[in-house]
C-alpha atoms as a PDB file:
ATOM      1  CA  UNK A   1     -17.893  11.238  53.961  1.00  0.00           C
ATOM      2  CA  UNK A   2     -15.191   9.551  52.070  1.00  0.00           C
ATOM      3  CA  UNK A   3     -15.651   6.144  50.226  1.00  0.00           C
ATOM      4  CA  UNK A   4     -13.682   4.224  52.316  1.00  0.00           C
ATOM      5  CA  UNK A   5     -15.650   5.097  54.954  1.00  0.00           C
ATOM      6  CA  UNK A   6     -19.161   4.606  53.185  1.00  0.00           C
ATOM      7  CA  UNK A   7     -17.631   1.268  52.294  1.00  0.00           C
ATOM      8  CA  UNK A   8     -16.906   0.183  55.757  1.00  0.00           C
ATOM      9  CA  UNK A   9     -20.588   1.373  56.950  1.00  0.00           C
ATOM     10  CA  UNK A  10     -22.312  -0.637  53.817  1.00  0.00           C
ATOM     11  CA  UNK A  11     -24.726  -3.073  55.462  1.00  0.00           C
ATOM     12  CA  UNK A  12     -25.953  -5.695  52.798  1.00  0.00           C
ATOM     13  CA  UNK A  13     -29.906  -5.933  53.474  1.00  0.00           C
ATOM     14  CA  UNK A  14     -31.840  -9.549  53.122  1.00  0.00           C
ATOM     15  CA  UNK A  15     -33.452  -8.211  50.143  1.00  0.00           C
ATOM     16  CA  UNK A  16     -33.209  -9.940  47.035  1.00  0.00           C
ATOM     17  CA  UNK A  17     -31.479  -9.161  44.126  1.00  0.00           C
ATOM     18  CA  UNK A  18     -33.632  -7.902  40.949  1.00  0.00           C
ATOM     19  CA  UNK A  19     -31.993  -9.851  37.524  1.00  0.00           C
ATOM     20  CA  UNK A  20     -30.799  -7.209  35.447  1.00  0.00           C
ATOM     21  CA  UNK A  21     -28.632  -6.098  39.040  1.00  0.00           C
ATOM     22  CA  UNK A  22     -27.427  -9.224  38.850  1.00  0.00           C
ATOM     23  CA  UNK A  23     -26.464  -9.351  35.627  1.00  0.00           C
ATOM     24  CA  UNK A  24     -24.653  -5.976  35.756  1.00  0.00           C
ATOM     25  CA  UNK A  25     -22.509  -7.033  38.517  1.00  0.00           C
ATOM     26  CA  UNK A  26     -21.303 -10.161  37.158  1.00  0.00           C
ATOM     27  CA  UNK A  27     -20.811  -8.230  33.640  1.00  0.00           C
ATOM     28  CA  UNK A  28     -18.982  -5.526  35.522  1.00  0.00           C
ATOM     29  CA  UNK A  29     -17.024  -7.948  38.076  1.00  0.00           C
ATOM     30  CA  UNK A  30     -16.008  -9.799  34.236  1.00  0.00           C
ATOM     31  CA  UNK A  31     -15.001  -6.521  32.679  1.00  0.00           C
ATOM     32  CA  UNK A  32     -12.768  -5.555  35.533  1.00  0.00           C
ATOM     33  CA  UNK A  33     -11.669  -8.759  36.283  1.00  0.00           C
ATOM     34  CA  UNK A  34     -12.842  -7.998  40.179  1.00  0.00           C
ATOM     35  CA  UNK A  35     -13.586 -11.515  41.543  1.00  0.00           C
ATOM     36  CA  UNK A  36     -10.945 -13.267  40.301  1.00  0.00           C
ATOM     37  CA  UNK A  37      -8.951 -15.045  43.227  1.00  0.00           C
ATOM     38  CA  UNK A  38      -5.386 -15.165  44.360  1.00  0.00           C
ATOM     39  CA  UNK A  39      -4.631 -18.315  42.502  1.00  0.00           C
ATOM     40  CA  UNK A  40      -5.864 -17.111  39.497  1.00  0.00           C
ATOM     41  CA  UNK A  41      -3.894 -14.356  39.350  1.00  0.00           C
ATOM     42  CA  UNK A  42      -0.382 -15.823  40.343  1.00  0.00           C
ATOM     43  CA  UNK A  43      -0.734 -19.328  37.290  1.00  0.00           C
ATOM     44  CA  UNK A  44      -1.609 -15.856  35.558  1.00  0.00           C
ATOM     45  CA  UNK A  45       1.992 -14.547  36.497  1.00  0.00           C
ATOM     46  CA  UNK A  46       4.004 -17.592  36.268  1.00  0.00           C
ATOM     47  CA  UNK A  47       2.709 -18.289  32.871  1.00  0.00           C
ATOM     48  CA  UNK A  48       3.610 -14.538  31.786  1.00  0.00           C
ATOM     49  CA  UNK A  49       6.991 -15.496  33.693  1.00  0.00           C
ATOM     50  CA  UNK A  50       7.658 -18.697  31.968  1.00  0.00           C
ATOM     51  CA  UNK A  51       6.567 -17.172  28.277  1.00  0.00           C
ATOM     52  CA  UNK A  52       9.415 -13.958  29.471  1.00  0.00           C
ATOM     53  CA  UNK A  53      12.548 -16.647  30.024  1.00  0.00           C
ATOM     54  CA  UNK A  54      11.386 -18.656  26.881  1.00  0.00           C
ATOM     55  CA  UNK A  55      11.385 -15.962  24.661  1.00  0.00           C
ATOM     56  CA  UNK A  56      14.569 -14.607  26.436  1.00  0.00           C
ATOM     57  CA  UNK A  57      16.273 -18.020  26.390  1.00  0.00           C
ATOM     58  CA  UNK A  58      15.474 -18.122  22.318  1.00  0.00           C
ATOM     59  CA  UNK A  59      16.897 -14.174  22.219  1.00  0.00           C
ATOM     60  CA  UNK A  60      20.163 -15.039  23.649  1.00  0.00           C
ATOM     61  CA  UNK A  61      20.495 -18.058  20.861  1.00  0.00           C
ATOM     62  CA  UNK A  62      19.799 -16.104  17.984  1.00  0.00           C
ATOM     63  CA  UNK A  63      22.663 -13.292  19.539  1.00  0.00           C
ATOM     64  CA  UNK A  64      25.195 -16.084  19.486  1.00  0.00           C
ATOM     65  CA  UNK A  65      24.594 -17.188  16.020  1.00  0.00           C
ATOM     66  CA  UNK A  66      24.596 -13.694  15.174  1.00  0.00           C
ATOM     67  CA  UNK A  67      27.751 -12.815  16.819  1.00  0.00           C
ATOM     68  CA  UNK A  68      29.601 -16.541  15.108  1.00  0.00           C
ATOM     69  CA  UNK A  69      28.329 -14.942  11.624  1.00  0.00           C
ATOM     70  CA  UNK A  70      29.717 -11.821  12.046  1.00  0.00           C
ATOM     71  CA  UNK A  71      33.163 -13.579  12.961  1.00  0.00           C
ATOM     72  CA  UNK A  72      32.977 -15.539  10.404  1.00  0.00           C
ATOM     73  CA  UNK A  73      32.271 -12.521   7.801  1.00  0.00           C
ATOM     74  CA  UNK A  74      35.163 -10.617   9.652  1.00  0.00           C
ATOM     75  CA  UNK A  75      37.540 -13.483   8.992  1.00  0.00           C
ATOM     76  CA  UNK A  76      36.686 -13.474   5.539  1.00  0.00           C
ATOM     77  CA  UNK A  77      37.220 -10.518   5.170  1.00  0.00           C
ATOM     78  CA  UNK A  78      40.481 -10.165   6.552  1.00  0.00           C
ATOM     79  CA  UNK A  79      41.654 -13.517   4.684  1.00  0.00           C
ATOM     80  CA  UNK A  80      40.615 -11.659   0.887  1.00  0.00           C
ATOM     81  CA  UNK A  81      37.124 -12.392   0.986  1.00  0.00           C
ATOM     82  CA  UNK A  82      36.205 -16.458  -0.557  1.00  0.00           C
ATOM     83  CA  UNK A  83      39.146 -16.778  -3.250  1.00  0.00           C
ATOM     84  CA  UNK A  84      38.732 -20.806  -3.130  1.00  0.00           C
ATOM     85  CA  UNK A  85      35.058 -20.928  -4.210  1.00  0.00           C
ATOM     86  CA  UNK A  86      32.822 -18.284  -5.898  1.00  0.00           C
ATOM     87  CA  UNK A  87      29.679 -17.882  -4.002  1.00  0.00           C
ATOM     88  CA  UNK A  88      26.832 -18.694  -5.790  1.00  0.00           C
ATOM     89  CA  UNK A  89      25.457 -14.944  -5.654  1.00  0.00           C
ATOM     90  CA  UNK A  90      28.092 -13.750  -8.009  1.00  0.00           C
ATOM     91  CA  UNK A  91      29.096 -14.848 -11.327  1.00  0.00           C
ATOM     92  CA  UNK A  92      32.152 -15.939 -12.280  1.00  0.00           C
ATOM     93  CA  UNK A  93      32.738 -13.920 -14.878  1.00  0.00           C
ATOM     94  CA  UNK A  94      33.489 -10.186 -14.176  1.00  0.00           C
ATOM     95  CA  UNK A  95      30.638  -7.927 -16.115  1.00  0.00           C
ATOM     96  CA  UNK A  96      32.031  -5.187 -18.356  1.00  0.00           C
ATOM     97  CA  UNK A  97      31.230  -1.916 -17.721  1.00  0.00           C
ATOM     98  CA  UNK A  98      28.699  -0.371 -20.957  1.00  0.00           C
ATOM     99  CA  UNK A  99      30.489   2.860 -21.365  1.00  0.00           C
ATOM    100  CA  UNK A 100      29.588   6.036 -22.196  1.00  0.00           C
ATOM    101  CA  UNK A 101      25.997   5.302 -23.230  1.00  0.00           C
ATOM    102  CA  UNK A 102      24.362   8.491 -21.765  1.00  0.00           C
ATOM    103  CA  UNK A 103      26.982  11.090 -22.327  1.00  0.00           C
ATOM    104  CA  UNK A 104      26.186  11.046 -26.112  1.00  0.00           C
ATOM    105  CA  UNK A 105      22.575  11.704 -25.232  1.00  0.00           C
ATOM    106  CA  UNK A 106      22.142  13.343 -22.268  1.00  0.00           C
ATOM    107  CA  UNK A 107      18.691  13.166 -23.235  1.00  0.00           C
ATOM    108  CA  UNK A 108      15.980  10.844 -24.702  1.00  0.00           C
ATOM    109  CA  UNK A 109      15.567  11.556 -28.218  1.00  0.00           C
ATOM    110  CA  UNK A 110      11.567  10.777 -27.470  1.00  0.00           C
ATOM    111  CA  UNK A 111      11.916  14.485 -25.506  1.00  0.00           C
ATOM    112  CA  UNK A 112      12.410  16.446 -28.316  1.00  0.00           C
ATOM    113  CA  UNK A 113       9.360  14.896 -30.257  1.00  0.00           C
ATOM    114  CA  UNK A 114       7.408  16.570 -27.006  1.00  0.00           C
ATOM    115  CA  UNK A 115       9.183  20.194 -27.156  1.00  0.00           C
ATOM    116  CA  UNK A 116       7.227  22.904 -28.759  1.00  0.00           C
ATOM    117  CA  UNK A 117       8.804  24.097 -31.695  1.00  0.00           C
ATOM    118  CA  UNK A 118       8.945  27.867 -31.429  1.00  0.00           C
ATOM    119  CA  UNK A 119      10.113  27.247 -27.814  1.00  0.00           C
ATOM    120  CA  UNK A 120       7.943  29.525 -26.301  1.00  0.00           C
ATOM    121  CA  UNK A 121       5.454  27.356 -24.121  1.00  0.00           C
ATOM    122  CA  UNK A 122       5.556  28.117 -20.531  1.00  0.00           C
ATOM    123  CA  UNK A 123       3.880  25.850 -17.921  1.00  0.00           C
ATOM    124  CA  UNK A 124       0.133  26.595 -17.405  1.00  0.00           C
ATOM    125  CA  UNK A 125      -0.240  28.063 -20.932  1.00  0.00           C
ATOM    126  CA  UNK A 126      -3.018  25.959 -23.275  1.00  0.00           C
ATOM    127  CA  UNK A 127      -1.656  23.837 -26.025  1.00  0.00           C
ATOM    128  CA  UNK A 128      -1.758  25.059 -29.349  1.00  0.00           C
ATOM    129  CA  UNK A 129      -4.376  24.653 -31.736  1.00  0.00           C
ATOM    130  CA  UNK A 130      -4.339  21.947 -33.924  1.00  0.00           C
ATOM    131  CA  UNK A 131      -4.251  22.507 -37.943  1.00  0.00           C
ATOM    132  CA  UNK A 132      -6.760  20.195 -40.017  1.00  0.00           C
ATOM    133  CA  UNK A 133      -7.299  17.244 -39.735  1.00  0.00           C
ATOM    134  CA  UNK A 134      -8.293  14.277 -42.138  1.00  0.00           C
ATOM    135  CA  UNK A 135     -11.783  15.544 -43.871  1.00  0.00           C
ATOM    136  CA  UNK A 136     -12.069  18.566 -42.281  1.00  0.00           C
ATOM    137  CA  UNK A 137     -10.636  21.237 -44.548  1.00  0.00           C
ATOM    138  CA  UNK A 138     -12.729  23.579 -46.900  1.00  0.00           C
ATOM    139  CA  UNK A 139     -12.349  21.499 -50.132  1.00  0.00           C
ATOM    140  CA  UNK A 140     -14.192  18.459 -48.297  1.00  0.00           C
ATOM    141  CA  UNK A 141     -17.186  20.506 -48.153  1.00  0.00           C
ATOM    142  CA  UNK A 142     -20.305  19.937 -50.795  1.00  0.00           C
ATOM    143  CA  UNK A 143     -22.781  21.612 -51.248  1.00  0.00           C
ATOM    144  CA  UNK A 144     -26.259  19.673 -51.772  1.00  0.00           C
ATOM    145  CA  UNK A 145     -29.054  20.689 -54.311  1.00  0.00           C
ATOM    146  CA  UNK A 146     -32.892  20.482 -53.181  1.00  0.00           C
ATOM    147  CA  UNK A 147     -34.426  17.339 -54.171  1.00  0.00           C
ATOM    148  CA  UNK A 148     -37.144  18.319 -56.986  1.00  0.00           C
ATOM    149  CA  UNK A 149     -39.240  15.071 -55.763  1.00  0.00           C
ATOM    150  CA  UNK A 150     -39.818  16.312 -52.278  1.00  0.00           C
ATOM    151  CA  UNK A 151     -41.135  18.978 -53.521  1.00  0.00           C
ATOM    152  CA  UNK A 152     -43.231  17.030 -55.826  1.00  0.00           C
ATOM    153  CA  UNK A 153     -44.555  15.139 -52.558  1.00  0.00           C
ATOM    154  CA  UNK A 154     -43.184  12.163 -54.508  1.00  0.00           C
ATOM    155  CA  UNK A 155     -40.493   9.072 -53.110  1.00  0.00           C
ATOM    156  CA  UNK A 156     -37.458   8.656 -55.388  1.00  0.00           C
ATOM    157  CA  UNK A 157     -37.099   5.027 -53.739  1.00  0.00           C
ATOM    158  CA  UNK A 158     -40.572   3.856 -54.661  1.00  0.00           C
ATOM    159  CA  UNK A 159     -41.265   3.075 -57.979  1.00  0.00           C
ATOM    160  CA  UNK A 160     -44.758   4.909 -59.195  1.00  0.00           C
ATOM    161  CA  UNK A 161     -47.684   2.834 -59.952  1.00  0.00           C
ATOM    162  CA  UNK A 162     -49.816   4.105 -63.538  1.00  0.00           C
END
């Protein structure tokens, strides 16, 4: 049996309706939008339709302005660009080029404060080991007698009582 024809041979019996069926039909006939009527649906379409030739209306402005400002930026252009009045983007005063600046150091003199000396360092390899550094070479070192009052069992610090 297909489901159109169980549909046409559905009989609704007089009994009631439990809540929570309820409930599930009007959440399902809300989720699929199932009982909504023929009116609805067409104020649906003509406000769709009147939002459409708004926003097409507003389209076709914004082409024409766009199509007078590329005329006008075409008939600059063929007149020599704005010789009457300098834009306010642009200075007035033409900016002089710097020179040669990095041809007499193609690189930063930071770089070679960074290059290993014997030029041997490949990538991956561990950095060298540092030399000395402040207090830590053999000179620094002193060597420390045994105090004679520990052994005594006595305090230097405290003064003795007679």
């Amino acid at each position: 049996m297909s489901d159109e024809e169980m549909d046409r041979e559905w009989k609704p019996s007089n009994r009631p309706q439990s809540t929570m069926a309820k409930s599930f039909s009007l959440a399902l006939n809300d989720l699929f939008k199932i009982d909504n009527s023929i009116t609805d649906l067409d104020a649906a379409v003509s406000e769709k339709k009147k939002a459409v030739s708004t926003q097409t209306s507003e389209l076709e402005a914004l082409e024409a302005r766009l199509k007078a400002t590329e005329e006008r930026l075409k008939l600059a252009a063929a007149t020599g660009g704005s010789q009457g009045k300098p834009s306010g983007r642009s200075s007035p005063r033409q900016r002089v080029p710097l020179g040669d600046t990095f041809k007499e150091n193609p690189t930063s003199p930071l770089s070679a404060e960074f290059r290993p000396k014997n030029g041997s360092y490949a990538p991956g390899d561990l950095p060298p080991t540092p030399g000395p550094s402040e207090g830590e070479s053999d000179s620094d070192y002193v060597l420390v007698e045994r105090r004679t009052s520990a052994d005594r069992r006595q305090d230097g610090d405290i003064p003795q009582q007679k």
